[in-house]
C-alpha atoms as a PDB file:
ATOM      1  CA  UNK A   1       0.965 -64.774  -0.552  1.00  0.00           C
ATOM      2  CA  UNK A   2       4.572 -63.779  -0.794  1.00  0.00           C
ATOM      3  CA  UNK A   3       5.104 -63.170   2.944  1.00  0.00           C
ATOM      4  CA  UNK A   4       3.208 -66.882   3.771  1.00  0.00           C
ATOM      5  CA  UNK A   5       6.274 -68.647   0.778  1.00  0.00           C
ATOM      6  CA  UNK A   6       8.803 -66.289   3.285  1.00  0.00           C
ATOM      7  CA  UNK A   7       7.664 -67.857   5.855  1.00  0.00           C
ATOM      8  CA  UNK A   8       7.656 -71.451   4.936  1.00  0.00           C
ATOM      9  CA  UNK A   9      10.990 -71.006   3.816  1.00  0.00           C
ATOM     10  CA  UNK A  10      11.824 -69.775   7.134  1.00  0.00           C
ATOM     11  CA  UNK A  11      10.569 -72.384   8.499  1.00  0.00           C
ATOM     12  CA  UNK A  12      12.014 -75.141   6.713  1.00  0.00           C
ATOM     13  CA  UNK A  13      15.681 -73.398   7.366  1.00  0.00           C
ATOM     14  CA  UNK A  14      15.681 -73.341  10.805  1.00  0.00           C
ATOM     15  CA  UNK A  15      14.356 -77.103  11.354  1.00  0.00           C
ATOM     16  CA  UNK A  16      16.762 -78.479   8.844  1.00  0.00           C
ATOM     17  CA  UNK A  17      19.561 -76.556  10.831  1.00  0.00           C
ATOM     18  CA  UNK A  18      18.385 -78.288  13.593  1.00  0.00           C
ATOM     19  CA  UNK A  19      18.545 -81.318  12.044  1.00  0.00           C
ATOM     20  CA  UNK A  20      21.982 -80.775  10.399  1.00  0.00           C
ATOM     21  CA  UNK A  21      23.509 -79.140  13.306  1.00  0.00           C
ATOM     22  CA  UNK A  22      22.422 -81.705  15.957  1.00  0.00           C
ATOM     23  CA  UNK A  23      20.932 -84.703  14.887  1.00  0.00           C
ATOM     24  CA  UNK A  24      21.440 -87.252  17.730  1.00  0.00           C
ATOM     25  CA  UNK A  25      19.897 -84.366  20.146  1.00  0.00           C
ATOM     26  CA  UNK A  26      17.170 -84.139  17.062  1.00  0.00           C
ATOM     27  CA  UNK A  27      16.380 -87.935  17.451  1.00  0.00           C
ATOM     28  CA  UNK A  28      16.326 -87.699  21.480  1.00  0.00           C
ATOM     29  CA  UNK A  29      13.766 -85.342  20.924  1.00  0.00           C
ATOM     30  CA  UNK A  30      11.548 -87.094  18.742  1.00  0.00           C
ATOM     31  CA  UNK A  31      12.075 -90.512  21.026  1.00  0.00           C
ATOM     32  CA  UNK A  32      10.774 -88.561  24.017  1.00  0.00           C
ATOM     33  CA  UNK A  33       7.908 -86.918  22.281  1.00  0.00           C
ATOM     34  CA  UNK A  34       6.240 -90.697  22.640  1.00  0.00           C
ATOM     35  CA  UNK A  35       6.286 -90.321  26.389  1.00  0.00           C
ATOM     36  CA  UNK A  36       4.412 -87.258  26.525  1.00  0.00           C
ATOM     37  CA  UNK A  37       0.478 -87.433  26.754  1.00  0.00           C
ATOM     38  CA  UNK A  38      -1.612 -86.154  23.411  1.00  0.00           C
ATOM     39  CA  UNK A  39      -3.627 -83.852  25.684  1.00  0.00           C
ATOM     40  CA  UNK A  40      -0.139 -81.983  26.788  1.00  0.00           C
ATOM     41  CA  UNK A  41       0.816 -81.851  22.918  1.00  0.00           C
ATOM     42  CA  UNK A  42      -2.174 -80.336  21.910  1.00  0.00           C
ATOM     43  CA  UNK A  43      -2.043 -77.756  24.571  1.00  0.00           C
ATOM     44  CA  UNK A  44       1.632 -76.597  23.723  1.00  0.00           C
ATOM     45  CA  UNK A  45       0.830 -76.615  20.043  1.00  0.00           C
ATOM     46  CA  UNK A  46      -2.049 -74.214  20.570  1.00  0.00           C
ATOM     47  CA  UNK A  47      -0.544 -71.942  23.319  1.00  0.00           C
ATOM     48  CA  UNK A  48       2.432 -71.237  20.552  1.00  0.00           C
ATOM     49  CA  UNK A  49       0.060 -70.668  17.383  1.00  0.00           C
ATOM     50  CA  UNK A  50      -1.831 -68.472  19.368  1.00  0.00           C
ATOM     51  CA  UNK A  51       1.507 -66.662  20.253  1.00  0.00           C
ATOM     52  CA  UNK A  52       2.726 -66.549  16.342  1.00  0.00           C
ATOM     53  CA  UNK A  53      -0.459 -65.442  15.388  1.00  0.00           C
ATOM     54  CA  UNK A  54      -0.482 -62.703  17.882  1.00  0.00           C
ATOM     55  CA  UNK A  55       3.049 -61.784  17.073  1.00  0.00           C
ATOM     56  CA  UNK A  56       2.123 -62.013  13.571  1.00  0.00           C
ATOM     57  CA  UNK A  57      -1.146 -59.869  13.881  1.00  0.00           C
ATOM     58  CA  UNK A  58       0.930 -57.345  15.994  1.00  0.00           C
ATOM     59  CA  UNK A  59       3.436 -56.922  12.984  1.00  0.00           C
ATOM     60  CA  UNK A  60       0.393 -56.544  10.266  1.00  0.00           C
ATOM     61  CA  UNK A  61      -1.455 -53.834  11.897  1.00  0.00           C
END
């Protein structure tokens, strides 16, 4: 449970770096994420959770 609280934090550090760091490119982002299709979203969110859970599960064992 202690690594998955790590991990959040992690997360939330780096995206609100992003977001301090370079929010007009931030907002560009998010304004183009509209033209892309659902289908091509899901795809690209599954191809990288499969790749942090592999790079997780590599780490574990």
């Amino acid at each position: 449970m202690n690594e998955l609280i790590i991990a959040f934090g992690l997360f939330l550090f780096i995206e609100g770096g992003l977001y301090a760091l370079f929010p007009s490119k931030m907002k560009n982002m998010l304004k183009k994420m509209d033209t892309i299709a659902d289908r091509q979203l899901r795809l690209g969110g599954l191809i990288f959770a499969i790749i942090g859970f592999a790079i997780i599960w590599y780490l574990k064992v």
